[in-house]
Protein backbone atom coordinates (compact mmCIF):
# COMPACT_ATOMS: atom_id res chain seq x y z
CA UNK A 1 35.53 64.24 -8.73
CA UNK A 2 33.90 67.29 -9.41
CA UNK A 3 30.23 68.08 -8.89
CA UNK A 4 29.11 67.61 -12.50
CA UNK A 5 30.38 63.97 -12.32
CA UNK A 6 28.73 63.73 -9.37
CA UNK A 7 25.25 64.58 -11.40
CA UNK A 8 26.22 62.48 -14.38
CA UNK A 9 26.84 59.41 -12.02
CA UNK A 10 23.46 60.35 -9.96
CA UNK A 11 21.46 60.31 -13.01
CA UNK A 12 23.05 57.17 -14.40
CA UNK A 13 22.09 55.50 -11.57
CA UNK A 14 18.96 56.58 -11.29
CA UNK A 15 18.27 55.78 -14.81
CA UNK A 16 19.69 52.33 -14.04
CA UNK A 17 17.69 51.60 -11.19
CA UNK A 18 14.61 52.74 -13.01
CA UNK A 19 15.32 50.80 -16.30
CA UNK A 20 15.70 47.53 -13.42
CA UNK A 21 12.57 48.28 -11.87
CA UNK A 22 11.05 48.49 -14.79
CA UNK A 23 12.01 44.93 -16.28
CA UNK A 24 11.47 43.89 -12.39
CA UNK A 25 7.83 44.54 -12.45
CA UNK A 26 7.24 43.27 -15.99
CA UNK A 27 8.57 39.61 -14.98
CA UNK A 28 7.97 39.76 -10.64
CA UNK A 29 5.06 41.97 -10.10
CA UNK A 30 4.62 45.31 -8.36
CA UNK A 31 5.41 44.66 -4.59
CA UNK A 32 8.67 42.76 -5.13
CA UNK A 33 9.67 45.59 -7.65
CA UNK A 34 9.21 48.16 -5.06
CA UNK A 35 11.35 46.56 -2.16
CA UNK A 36 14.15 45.73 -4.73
CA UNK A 37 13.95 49.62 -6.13
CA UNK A 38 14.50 50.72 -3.05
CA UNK A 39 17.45 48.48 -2.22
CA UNK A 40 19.49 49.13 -5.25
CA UNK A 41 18.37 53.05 -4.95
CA UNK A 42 20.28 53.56 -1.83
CA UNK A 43 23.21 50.61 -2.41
CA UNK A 44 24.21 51.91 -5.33
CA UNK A 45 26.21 49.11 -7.05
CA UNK A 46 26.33 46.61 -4.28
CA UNK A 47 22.77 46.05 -4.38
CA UNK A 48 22.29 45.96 -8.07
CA UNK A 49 25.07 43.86 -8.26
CA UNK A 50 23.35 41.25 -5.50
CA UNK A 51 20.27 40.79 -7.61
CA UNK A 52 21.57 40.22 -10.70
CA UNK A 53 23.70 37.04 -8.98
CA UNK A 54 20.63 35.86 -7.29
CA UNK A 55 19.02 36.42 -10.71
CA UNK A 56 21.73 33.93 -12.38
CA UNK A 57 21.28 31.25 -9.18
CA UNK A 58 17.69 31.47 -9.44
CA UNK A 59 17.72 30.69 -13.24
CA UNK A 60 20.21 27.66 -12.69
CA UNK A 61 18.13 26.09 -10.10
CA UNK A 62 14.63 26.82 -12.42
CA UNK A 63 16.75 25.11 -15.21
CA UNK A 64 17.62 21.75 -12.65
CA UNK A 65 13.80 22.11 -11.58
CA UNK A 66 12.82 21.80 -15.19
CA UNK A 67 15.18 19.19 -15.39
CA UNK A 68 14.10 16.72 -12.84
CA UNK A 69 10.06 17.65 -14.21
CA UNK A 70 11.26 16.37 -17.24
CA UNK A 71 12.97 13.22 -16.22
CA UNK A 72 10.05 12.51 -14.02
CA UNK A 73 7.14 12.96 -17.01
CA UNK A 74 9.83 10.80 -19.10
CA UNK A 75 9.70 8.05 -16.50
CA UNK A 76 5.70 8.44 -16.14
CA UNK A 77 4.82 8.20 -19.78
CA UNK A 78 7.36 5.53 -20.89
CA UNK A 79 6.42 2.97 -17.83
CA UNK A 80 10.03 2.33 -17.21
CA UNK A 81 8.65 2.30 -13.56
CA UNK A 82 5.47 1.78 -11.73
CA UNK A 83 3.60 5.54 -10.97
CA UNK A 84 1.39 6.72 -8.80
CA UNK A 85 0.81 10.73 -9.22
CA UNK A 86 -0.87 12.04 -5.51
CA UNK A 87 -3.99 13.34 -5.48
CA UNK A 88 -4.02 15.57 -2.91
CA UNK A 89 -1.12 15.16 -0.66
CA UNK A 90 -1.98 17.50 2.78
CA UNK A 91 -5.49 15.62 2.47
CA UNK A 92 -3.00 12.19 2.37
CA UNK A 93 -0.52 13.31 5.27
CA UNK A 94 -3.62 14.62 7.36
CA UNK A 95 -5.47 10.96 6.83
CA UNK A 96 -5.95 9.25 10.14
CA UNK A 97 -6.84 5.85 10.34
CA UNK A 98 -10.81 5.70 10.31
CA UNK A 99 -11.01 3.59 13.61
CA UNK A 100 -9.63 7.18 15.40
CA UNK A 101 -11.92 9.16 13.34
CA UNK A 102 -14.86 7.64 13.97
CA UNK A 103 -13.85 7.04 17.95
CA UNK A 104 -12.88 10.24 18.71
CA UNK A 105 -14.35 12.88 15.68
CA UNK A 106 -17.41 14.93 15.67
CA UNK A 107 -20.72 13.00 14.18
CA UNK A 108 -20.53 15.67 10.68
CA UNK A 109 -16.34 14.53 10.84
CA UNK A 110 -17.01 10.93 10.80
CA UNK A 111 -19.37 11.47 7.86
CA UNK A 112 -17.22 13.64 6.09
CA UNK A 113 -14.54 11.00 6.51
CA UNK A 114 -16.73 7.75 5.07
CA UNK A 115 -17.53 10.46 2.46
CA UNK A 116 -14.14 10.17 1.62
CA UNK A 117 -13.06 6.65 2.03
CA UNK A 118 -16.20 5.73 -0.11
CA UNK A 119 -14.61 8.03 -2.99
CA UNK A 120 -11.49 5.53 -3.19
CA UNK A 121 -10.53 2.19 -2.39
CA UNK A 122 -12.58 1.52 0.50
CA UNK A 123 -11.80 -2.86 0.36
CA UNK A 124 -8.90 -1.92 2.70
CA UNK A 125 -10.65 -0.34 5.40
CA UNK A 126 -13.32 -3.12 6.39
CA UNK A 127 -12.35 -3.28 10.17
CA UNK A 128 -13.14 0.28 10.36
CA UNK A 129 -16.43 0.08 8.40
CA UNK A 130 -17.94 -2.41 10.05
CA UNK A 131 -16.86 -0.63 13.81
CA UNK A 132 -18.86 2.44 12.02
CA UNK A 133 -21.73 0.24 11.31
CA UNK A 134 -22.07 0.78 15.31
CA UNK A 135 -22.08 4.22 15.43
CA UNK A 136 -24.74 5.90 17.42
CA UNK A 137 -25.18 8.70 14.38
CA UNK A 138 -27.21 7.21 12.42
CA UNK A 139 -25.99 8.55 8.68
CA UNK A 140 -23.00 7.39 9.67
CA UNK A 141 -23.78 3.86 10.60
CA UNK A 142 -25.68 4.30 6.66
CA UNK A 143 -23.08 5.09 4.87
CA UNK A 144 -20.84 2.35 6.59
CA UNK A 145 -23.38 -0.54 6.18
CA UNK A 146 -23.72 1.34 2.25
CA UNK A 147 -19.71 0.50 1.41
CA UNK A 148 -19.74 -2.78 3.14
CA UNK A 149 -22.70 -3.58 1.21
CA UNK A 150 -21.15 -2.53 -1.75
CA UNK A 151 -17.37 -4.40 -0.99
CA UNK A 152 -19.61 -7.75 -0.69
CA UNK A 153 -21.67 -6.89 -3.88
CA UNK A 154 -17.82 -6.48 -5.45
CA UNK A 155 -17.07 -9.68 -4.28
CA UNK A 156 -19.77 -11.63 -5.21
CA UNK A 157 -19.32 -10.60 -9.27
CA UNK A 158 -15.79 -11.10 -8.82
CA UNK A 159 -16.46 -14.48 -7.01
CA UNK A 160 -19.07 -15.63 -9.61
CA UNK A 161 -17.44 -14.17 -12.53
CA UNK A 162 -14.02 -16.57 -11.54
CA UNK A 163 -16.20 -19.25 -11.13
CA UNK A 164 -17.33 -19.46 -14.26
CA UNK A 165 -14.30 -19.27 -15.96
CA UNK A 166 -12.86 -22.20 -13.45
CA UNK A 167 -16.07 -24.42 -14.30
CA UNK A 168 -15.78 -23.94 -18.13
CA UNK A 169 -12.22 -25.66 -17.64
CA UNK A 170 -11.42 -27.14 -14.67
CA UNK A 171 -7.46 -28.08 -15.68
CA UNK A 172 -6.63 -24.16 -16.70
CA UNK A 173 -4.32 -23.48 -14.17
CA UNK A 174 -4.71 -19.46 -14.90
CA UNK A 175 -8.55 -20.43 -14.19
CA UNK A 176 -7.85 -22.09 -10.97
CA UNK A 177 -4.97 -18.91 -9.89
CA UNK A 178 -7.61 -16.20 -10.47
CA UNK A 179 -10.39 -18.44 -8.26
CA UNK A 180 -8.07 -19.11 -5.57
CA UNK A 181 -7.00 -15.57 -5.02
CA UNK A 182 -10.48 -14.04 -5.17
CA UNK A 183 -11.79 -16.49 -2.38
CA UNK A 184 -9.00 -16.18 -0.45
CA UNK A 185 -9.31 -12.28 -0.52
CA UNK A 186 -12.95 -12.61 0.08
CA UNK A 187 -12.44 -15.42 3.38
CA UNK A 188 -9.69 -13.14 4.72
CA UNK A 189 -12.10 -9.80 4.35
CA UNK A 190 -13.97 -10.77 7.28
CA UNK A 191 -17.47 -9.87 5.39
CA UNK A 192 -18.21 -13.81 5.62
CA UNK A 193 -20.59 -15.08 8.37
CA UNK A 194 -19.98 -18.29 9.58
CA UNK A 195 -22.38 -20.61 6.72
CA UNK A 196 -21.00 -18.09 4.14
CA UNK A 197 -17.27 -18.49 5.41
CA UNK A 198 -17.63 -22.94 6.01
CA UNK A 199 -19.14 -22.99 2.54
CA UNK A 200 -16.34 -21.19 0.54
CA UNK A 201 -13.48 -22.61 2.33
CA UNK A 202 -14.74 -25.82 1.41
CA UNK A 203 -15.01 -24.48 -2.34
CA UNK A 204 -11.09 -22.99 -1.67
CA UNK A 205 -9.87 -26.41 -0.31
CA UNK A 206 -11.44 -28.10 -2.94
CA UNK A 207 -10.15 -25.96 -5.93
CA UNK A 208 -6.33 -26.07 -3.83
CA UNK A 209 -6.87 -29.83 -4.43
CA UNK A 210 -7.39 -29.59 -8.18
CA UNK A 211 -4.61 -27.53 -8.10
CA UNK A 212 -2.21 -29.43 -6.29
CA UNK A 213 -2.48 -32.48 -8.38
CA UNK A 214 -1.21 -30.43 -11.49
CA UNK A 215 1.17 -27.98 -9.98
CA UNK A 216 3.35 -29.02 -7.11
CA UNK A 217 5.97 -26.40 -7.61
CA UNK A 218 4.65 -23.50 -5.48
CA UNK A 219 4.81 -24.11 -0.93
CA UNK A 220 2.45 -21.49 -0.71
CA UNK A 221 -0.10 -23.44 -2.07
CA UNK A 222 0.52 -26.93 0.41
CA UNK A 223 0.45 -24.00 3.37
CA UNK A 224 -2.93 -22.73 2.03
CA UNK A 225 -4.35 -26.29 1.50
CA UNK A 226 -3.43 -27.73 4.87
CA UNK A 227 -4.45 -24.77 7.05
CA UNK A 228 -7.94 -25.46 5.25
CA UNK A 229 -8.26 -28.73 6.43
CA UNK A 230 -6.79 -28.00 9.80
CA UNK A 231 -9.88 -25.34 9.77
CA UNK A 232 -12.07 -28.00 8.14
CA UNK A 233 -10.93 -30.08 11.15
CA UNK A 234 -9.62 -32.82 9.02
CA UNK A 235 -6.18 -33.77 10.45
CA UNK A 236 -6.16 -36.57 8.18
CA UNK A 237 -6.39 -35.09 4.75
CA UNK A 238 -4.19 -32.53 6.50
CA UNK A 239 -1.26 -35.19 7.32
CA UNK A 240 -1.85 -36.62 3.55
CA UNK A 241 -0.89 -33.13 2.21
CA UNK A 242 1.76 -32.29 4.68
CA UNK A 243 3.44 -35.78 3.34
CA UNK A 244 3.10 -34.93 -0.36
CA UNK A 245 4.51 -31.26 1.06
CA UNK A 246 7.56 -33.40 2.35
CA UNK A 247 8.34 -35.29 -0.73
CA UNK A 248 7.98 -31.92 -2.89
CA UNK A 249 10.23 -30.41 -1.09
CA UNK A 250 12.55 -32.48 1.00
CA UNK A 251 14.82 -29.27 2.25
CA UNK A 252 12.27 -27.35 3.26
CA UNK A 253 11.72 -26.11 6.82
CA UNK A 254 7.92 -25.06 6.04
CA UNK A 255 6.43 -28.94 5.73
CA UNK A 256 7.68 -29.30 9.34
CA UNK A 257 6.28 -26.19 10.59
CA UNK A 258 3.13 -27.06 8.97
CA UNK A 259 3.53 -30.78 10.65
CA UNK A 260 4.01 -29.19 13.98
CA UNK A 261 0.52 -27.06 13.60
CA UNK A 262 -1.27 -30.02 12.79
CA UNK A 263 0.22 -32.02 15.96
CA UNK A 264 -0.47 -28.97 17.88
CA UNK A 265 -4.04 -28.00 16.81
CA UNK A 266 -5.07 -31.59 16.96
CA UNK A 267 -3.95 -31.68 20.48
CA UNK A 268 -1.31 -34.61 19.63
CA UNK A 269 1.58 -33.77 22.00
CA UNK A 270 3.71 -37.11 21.79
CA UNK A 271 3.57 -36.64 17.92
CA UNK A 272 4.55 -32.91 18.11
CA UNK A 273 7.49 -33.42 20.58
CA UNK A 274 8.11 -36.20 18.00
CA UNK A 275 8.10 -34.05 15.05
CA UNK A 276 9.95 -31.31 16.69
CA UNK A 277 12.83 -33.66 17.36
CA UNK A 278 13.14 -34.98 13.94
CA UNK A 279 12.79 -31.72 12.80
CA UNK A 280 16.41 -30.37 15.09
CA UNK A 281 18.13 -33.35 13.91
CA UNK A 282 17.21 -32.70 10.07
CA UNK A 283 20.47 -30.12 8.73
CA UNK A 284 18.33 -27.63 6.83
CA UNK A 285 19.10 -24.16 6.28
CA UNK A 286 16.50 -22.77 8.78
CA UNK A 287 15.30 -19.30 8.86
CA UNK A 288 15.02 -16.63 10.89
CA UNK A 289 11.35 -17.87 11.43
CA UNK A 290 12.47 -21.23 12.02
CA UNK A 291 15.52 -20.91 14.92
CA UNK A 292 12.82 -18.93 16.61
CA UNK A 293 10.09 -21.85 16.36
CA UNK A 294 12.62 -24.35 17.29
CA UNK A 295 14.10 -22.56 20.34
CA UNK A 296 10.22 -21.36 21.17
CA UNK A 297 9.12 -25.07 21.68
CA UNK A 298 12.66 -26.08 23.23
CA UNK A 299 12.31 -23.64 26.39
């Protein structure tokens, strides 16, 4: 090869490299232009050659990216399948439970942090609320008594707004569903004080009972009915249901359990050691829950 070919090829190159850099810095910006000129510049061929594949891998793997996007906003807007879209997820990963924050953060991090549970579904984190209520910083004891002020303001319209709708027709059983699970959610919150809590577990027993006598179908509802009167400290109306539990359902493990509890928490040890005997002898298909009852009580 003589030393004009030599030029020709030297020129074609460079005219190469600068056409490349040229596109380069049109679609990738200055810098990355730059590094890449100066690779291909002095690996003639070989380093051309290298960013053209990556060019081709990088524009199959956009094209899968764009795929799965796609796919994704197809699922979202159709509803083929329940969606949540994150907010802000290094604020979500960096979220420590609020009983840590407010033990062991600075006074402006614990209000920073109520700041921020207030802003969403703050229901969840009562525990931690009221433990803030006791804060020696006193904005941040405010804005704790603030939510949990506002979480019992919730439940009181909820409360009162399923009441209504359960007094206008006592027999709707979607009436009765919606008042049950509101004052359970609101006995189990812990916002209740002790004449608050008596007086709507009274109103939940009650409404269970109206329930009962038109839908005997579902054992959650005989659990939730005879642990009220077991907290009511009626074993009697508690027995009455348990029976009505049995005859419901016969193959059950659950009315035993439940019989047990009542034996137990009314202190009736004969009748429990009673019960738990009939209870081994009965050929049910026992859960996981139940072998581990049954063998509890046994040693």
């Amino acid at each position: 090869m003589n030393s004009i070919q030599i030029e020709i090829l030297a020129i074609l190159h460079i005219l190469i490299c600068l056409s490349y850099f040229a596109i380069n810095v049109r679609f990738k910006g200055l810098q990355n232009s730059f590094y890449k000129l100066a690779i291909i510049l002095f690996l003639p061929v070989v380093g051309i050659l290298f960013f053209i594949v990556s060019a081709i891998f990088e524009a199959f793997g956009n094209k899968s990216d764009f795929m799965v996007e796609s796919y994704l906003k197809y699922v979202k807007d159709d509803k083929h399948i329940y969606y949540e879209e994150a907010i802000d997820f290094e604020k979500e990963i960096n979220t420590i439970p609020i009983a840590d924050s407010l033990e062991f953060s600075s006074n402006k991090n614990k209000r920073a942090y109520l700041i921020y549970i207030l802003k969403r579904d703050f229901s969840k984190h009562i525990k931690g609320l009221q433990k803030a209520i006791k804060s020696s910083d006193t904005e941040t004891s405010h804005y704790a008594a603030s939510a949990l002020m506002e979480i019992k303001k919730q439940f009181e319209i909820a409360i009162s707004s399923a009441r209504e709708k359960y007094e206008s027709n006592k027999e709707n059983i979607t009436f009765m569903k919606e008042y049950l699970e509101i004052l359970k959610k609101y006995l189990e919150s812990g916002l209740a004080d002790k004449i608050d809590y008596d007086n709507y577990i009274q109103k939940y027993s009650s409404v269970l009972a109206g329930f009962l006598k038109q839908d005997k179908t579902k054992e959650s509802y005989f659990i939730e009915k005879i642990n009220c009167e077991i907290e009511l400290l009626d074993s009697e109306s508690a027995l009455k249901y348990c029976n009505i539990f049995f005859s419901s359902f016969p193959d059950s493990e659950k009315p035993y359990l439940m019989l047990l509890k009542i034996y137990y928490m009314s202190d009736k040890p004969e009748l429990f050691e009673e019960a738990l005997k009939t209870f081994k002898k009965r050929k049910l298909r026992l859960t996981d829950y139940g072998e581990a009852v049954i063998k509890f009580w046994e040693g």
